[in-house]
PDB file of N, CA and C in Angstrom:
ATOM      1  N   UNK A   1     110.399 140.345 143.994  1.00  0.00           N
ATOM      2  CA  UNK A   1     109.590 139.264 144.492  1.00  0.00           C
ATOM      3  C   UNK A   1     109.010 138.507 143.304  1.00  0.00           C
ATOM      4  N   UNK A   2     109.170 136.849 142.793  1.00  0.00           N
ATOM      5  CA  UNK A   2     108.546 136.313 142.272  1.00  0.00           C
ATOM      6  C   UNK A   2     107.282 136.066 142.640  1.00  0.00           C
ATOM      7  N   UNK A   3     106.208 135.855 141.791  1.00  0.00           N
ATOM      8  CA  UNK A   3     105.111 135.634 141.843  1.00  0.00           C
ATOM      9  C   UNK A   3     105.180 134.151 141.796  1.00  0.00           C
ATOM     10  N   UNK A   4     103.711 133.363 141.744  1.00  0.00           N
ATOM     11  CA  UNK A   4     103.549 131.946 141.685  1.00  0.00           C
ATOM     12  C   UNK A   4     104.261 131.327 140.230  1.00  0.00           C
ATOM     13  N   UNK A   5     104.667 130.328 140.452  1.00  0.00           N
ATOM     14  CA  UNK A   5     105.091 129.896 138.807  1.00  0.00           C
ATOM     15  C   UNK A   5     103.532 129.169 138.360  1.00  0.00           C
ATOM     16  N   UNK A   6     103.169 129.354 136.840  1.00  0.00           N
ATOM     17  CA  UNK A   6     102.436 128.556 135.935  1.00  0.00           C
ATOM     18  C   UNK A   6     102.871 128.124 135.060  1.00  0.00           C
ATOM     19  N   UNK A   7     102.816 126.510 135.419  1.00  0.00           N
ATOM     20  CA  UNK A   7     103.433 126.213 134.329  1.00  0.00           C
ATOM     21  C   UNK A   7     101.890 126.540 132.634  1.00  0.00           C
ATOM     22  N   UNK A   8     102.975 126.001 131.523  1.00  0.00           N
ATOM     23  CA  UNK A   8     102.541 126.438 130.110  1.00  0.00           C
ATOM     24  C   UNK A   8     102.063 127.978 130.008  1.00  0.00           C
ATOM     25  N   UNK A   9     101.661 128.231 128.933  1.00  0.00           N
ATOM     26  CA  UNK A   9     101.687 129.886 128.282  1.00  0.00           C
ATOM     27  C   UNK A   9     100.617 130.099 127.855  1.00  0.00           C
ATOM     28  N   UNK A  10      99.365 129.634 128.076  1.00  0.00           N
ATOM     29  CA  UNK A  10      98.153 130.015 127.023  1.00  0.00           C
ATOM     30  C   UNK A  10      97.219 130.618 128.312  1.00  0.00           C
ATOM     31  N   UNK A  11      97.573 132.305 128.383  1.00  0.00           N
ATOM     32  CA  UNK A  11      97.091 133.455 128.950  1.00  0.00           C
ATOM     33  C   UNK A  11      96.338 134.094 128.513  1.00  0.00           C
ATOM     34  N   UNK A  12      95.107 134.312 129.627  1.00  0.00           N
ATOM     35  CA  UNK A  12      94.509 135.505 128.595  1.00  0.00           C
ATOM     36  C   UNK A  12      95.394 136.842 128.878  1.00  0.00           C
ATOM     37  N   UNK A  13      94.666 137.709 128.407  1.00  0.00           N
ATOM     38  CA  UNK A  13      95.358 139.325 129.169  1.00  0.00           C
ATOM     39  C   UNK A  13      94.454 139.550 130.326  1.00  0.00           C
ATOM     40  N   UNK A  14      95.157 140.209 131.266  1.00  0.00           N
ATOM     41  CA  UNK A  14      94.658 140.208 132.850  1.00  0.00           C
ATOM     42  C   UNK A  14      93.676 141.501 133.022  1.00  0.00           C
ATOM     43  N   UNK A  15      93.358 141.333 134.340  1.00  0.00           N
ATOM     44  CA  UNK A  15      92.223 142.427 134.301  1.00  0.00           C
ATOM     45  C   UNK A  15      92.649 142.696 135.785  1.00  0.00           C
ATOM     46  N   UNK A  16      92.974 144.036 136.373  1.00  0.00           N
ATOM     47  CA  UNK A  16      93.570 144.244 137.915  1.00  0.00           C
ATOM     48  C   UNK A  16      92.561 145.283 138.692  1.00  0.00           C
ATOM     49  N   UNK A  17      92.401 144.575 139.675  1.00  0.00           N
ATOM     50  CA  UNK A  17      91.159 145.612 140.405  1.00  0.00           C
ATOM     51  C   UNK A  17      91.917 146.277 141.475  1.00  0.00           C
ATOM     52  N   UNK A  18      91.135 147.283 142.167  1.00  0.00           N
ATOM     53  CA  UNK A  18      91.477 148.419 142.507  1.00  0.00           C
ATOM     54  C   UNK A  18      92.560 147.954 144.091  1.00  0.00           C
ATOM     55  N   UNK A  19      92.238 146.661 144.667  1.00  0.00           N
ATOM     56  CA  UNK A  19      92.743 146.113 145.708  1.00  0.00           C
ATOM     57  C   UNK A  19      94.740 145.625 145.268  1.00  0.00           C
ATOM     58  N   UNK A  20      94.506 145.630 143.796  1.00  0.00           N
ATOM     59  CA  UNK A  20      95.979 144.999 143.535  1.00  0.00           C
ATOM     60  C   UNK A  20      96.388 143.417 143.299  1.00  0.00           C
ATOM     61  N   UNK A  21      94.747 142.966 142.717  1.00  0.00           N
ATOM     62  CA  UNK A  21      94.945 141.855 142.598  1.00  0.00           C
ATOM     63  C   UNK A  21      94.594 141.331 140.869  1.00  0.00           C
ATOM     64  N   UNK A  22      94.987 140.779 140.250  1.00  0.00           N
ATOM     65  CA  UNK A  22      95.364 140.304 138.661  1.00  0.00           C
ATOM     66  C   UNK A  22      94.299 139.070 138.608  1.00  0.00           C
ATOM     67  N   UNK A  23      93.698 139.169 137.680  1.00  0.00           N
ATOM     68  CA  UNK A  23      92.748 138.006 137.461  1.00  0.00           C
ATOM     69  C   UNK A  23      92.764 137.828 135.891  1.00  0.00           C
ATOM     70  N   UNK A  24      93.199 136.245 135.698  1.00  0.00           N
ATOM     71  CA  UNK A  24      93.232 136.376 134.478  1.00  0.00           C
ATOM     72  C   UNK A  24      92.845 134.671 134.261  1.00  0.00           C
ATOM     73  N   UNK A  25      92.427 134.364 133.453  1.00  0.00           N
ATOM     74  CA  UNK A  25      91.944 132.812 132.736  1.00  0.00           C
ATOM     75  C   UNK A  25      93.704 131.937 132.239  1.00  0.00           C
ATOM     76  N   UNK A  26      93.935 131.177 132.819  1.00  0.00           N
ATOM     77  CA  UNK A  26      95.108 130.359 132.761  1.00  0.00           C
ATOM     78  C   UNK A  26      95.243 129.036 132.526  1.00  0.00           C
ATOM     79  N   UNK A  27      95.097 127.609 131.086  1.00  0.00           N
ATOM     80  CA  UNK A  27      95.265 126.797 130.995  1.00  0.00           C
ATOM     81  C   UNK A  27      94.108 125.957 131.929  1.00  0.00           C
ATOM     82  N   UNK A  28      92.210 126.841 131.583  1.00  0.00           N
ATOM     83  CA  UNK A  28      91.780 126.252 132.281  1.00  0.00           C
ATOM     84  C   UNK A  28      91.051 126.507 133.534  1.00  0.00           C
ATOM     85  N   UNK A  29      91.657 127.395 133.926  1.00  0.00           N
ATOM     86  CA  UNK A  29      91.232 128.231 135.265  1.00  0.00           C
ATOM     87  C   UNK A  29      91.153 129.540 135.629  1.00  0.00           C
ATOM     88  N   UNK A  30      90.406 129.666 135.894  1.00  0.00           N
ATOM     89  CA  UNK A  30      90.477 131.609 136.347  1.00  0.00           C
ATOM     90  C   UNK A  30      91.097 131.416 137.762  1.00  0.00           C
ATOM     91  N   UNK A  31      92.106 132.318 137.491  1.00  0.00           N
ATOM     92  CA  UNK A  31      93.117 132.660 138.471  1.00  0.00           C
ATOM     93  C   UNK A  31      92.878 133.714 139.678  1.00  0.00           C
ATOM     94  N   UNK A  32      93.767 133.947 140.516  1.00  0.00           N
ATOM     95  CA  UNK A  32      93.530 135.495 140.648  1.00  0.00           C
ATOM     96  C   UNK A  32      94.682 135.633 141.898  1.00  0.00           C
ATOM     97  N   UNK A  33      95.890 136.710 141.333  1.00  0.00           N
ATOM     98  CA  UNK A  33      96.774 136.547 142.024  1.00  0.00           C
ATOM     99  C   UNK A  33      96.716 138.208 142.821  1.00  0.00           C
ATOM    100  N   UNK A  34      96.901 138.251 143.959  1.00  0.00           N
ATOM    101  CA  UNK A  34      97.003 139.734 145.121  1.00  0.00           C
ATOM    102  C   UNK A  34      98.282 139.867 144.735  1.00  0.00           C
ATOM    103  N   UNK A  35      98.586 141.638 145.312  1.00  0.00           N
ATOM    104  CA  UNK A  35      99.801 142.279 145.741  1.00  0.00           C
ATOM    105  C   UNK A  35     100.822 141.356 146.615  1.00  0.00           C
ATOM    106  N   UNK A  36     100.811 140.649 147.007  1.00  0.00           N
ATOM    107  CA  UNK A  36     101.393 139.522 148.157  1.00  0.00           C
ATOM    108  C   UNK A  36     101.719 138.225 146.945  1.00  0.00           C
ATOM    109  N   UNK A  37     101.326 138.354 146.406  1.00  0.00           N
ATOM    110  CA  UNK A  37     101.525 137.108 144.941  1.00  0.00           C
ATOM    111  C   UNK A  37     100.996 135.899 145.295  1.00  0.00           C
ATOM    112  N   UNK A  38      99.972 135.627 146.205  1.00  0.00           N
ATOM    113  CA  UNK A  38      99.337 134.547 147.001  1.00  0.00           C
ATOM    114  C   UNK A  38      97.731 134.419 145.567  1.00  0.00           C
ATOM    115  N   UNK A  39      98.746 133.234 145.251  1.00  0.00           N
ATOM    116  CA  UNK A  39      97.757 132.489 143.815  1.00  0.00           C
ATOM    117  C   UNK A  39      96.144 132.157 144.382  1.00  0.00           C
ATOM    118  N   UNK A  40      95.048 132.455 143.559  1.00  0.00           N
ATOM    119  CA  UNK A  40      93.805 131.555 144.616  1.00  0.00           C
ATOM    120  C   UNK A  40      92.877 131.159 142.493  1.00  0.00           C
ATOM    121  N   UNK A  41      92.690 129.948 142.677  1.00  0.00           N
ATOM    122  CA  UNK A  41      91.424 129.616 141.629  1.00  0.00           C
ATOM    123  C   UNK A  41      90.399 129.820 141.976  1.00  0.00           C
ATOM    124  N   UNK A  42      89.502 130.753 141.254  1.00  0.00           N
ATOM    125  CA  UNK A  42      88.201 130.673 141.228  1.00  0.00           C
ATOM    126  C   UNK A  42      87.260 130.042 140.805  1.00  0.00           C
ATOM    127  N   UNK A  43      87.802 129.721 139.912  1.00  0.00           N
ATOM    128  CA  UNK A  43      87.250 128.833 138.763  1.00  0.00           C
ATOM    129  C   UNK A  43      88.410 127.748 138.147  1.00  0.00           C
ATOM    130  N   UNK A  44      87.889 126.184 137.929  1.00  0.00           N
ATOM    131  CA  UNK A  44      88.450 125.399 137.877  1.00  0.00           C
ATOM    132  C   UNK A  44      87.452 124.042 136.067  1.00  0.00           C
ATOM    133  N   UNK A  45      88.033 124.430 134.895  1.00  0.00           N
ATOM    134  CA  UNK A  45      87.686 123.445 134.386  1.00  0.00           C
ATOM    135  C   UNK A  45      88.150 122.458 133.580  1.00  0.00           C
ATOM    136  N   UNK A  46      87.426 121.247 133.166  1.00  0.00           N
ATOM    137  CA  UNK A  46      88.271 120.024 132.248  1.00  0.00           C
ATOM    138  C   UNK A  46      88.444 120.958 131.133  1.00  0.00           C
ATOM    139  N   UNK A  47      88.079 122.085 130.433  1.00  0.00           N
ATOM    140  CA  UNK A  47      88.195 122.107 129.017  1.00  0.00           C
ATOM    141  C   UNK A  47      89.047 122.392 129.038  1.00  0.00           C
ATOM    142  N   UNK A  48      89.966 122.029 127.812  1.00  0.00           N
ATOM    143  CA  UNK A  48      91.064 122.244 127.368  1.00  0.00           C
ATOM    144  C   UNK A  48      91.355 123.724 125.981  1.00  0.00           C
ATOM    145  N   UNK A  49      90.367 123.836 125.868  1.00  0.00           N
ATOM    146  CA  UNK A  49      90.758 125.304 124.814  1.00  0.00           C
ATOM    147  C   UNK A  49      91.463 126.366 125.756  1.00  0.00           C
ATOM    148  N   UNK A  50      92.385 127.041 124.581  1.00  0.00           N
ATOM    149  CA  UNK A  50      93.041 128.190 124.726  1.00  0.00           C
ATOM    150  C   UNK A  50      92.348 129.262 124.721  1.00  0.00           C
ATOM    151  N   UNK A  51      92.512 130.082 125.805  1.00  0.00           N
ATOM    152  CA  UNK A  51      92.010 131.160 125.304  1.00  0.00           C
ATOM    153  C   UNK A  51      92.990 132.221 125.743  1.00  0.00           C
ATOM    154  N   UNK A  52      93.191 133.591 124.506  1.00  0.00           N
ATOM    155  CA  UNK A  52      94.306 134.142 124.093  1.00  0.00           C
ATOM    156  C   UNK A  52      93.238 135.688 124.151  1.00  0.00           C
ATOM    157  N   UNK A  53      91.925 135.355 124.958  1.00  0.00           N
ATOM    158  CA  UNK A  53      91.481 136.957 124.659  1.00  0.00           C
ATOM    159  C   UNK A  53      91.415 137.820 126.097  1.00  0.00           C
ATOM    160  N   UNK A  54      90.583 138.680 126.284  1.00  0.00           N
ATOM    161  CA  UNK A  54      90.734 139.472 127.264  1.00  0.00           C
ATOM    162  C   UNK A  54      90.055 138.876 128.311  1.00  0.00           C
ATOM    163  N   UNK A  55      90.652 139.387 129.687  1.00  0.00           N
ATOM    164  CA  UNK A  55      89.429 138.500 130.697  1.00  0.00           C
ATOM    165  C   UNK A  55      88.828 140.679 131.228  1.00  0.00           C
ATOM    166  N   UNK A  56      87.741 140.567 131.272  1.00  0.00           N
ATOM    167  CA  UNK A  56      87.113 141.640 131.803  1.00  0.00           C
ATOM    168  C   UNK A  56      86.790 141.623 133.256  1.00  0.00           C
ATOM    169  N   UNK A  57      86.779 142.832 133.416  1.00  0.00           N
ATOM    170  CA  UNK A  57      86.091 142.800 135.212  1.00  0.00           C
ATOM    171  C   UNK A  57      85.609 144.065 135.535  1.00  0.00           C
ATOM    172  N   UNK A  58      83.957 143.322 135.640  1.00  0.00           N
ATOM    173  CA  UNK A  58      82.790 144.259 135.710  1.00  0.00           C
ATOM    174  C   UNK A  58      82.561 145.278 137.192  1.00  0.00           C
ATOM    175  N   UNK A  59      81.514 145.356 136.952  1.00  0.00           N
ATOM    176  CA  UNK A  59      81.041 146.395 138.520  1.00  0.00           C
ATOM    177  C   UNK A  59      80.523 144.851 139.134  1.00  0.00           C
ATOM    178  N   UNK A  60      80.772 145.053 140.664  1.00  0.00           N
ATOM    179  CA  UNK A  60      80.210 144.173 141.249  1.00  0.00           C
ATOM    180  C   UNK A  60      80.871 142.676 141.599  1.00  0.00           C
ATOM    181  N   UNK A  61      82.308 142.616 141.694  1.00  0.00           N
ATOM    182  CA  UNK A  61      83.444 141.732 141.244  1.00  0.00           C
ATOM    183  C   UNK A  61      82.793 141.001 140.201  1.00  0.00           C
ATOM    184  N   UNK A  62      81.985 141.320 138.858  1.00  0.00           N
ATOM    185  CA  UNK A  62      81.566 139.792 137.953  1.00  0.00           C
ATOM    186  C   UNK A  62      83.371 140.404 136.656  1.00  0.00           C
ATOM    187  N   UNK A  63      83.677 138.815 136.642  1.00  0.00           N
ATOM    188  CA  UNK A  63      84.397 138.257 135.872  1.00  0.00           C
ATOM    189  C   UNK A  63      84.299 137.940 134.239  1.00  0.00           C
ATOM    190  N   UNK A  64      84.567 138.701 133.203  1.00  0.00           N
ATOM    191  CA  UNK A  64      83.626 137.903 131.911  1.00  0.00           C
ATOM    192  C   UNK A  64      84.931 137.193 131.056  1.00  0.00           C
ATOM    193  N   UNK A  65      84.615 135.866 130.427  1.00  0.00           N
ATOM    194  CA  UNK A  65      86.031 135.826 129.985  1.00  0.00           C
ATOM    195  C   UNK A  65      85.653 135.056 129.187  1.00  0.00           C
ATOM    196  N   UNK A  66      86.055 135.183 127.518  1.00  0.00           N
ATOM    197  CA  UNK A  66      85.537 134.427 126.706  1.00  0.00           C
ATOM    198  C   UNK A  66      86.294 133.047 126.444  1.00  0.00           C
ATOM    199  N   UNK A  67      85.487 132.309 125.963  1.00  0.00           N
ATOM    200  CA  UNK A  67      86.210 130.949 125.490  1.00  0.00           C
ATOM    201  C   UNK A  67      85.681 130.351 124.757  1.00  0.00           C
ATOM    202  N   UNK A  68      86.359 130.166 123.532  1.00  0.00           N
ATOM    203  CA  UNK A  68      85.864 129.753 122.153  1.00  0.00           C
ATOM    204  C   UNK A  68      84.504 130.664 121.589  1.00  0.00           C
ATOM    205  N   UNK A  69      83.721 130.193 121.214  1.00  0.00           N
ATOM    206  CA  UNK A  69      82.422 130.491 120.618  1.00  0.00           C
ATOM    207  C   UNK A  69      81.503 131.021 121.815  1.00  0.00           C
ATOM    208  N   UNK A  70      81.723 130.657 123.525  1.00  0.00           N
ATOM    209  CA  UNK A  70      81.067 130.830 124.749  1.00  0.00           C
ATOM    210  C   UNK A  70      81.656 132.278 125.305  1.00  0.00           C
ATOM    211  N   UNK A  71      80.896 132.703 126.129  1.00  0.00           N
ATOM    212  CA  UNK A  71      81.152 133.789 127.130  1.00  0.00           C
ATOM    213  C   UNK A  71      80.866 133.621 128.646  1.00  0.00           C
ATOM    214  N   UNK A  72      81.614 133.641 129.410  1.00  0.00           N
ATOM    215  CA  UNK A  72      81.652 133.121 130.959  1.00  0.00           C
ATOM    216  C   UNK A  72      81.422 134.111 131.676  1.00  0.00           C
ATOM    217  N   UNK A  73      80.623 133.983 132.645  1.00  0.00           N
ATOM    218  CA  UNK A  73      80.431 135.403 133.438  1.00  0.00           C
ATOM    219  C   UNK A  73      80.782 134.607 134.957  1.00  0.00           C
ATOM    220  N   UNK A  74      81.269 135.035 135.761  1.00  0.00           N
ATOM    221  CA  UNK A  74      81.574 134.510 137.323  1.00  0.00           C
ATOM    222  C   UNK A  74      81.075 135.672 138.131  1.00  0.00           C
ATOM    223  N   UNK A  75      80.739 135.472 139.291  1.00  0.00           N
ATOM    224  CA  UNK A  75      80.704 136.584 140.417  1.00  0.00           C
ATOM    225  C   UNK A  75      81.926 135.949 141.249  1.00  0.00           C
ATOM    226  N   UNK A  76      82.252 137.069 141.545  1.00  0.00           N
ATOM    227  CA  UNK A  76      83.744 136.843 142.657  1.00  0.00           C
ATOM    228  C   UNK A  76      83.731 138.067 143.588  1.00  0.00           C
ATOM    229  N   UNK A  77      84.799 137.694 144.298  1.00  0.00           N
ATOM    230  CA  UNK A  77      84.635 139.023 145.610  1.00  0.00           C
ATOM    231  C   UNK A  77      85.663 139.777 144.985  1.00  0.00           C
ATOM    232  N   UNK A  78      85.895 140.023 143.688  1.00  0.00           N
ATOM    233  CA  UNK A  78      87.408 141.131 142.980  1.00  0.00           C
ATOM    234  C   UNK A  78      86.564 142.424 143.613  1.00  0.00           C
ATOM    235  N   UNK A  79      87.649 143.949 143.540  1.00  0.00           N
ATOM    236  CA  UNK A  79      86.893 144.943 143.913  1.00  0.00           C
ATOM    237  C   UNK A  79      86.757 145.245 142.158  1.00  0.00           C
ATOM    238  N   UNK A  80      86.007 146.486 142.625  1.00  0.00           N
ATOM    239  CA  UNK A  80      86.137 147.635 140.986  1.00  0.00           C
ATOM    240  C   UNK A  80      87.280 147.068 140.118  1.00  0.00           C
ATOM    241  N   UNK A  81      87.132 147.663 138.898  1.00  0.00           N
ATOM    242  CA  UNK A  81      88.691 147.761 138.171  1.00  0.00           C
ATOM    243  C   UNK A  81      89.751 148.883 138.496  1.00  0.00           C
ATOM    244  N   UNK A  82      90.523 148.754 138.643  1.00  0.00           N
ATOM    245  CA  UNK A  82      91.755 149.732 138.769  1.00  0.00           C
ATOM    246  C   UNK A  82      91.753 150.624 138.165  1.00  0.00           C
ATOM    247  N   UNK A  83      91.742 152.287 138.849  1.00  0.00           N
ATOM    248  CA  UNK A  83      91.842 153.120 137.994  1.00  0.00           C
ATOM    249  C   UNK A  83      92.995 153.408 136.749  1.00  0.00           C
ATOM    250  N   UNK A  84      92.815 154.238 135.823  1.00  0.00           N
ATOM    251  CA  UNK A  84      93.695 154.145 134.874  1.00  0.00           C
ATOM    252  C   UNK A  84      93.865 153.896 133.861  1.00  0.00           C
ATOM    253  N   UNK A  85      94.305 154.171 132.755  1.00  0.00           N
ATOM    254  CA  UNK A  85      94.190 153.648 131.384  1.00  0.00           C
ATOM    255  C   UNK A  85      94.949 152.259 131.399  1.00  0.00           C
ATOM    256  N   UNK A  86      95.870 151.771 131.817  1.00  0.00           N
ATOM    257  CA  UNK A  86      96.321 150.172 131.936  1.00  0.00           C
ATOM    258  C   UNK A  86      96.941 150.229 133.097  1.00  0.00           C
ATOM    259  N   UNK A  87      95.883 149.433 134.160  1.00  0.00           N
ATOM    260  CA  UNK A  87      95.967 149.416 135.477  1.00  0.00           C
ATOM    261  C   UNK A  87      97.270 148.488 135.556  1.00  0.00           C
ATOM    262  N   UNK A  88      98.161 148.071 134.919  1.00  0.00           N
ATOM    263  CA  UNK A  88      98.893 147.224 135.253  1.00  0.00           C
ATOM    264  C   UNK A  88     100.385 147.983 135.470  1.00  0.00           C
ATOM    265  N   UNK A  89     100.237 149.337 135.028  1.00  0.00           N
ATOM    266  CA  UNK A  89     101.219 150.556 135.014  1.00  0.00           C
ATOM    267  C   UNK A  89     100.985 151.349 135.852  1.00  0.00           C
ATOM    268  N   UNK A  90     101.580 152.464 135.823  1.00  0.00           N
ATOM    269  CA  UNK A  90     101.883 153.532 137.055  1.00  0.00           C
ATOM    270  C   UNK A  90     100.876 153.903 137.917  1.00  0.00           C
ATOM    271  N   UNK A  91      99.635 153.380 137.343  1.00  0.00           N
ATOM    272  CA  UNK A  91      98.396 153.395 138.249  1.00  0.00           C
ATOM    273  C   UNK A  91      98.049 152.779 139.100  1.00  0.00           C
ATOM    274  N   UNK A  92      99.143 151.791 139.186  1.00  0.00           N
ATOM    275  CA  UNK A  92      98.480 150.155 140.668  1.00  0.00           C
ATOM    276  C   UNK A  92      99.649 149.552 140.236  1.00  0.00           C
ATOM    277  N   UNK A  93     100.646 150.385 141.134  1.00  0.00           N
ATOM    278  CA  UNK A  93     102.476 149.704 140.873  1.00  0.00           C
ATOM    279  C   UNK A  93     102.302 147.963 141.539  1.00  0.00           C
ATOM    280  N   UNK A  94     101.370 148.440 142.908  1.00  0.00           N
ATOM    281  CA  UNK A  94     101.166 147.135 143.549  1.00  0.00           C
ATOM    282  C   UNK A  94     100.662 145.465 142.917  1.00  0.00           C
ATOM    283  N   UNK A  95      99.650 146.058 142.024  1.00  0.00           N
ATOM    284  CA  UNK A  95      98.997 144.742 141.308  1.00  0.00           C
ATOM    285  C   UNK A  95      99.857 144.638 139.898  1.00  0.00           C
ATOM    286  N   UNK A  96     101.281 145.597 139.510  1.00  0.00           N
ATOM    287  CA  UNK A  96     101.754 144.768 138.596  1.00  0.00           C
ATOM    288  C   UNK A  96     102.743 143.814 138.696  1.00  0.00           C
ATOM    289  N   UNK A  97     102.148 142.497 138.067  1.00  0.00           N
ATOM    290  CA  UNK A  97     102.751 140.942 138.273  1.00  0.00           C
ATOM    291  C   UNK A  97     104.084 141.186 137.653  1.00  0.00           C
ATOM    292  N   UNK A  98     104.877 141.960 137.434  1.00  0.00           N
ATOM    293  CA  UNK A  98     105.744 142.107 136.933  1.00  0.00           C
ATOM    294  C   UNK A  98     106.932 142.946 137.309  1.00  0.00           C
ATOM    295  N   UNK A  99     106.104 143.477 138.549  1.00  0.00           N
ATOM    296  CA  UNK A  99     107.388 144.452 139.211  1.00  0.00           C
ATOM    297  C   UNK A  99     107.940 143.753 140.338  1.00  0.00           C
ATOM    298  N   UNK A 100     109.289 144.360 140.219  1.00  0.00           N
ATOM    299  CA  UNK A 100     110.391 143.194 141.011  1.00  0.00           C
ATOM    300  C   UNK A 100     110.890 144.354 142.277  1.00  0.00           C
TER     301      UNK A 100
END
């Protein structure tokens, strides 16, 4: 199953909560894609910086995701983080954007 296409490449690294859903900062926007690959923005802005660092995800669905010199905090309805040392592996087969 493909996921949503995005276009351009300036990703942060994702952060997957315990439901199977990937949230990650994308050309601009905090993303956040489910097990079902059904894309939703949470966040939507004009700036144009890259950001190439980690997006975190706290207790309480908050979101932290840096950009440039700033630090962004969001509340969202994400659950927990995914158990596991890299939830994007054998620990939450479901939330990885990458399994076919």
């Amino acid at each position: 199953m493909d996921g949503p296409h995005l276009a351009g490449h300036h990703t942060s690294h994702p952060a997957v909560d315990a439901s199977g859903t990937t949230v990650f900062w994308h050309d601009g926007r905090l993303l956040a894609v489910d097990s079902d690959m059904t894309l939703r923005e949470l966040f939507v802005s004009d700036d144009d910086r890259n950001v190439l660092g980690r997006t975190l995800l706290l207790d309480g669905g908050r979101v932290v995701q840096p950009l440039g010199s700033e630090v962004l905090v969001f509340r969202t309805d994400l659950a927990a983080l995914a158990d596991g040392p890299w939830p994007c592996g054998d620990a939450n087969l479901l939330g990885n954007p990458v399994l076919e």
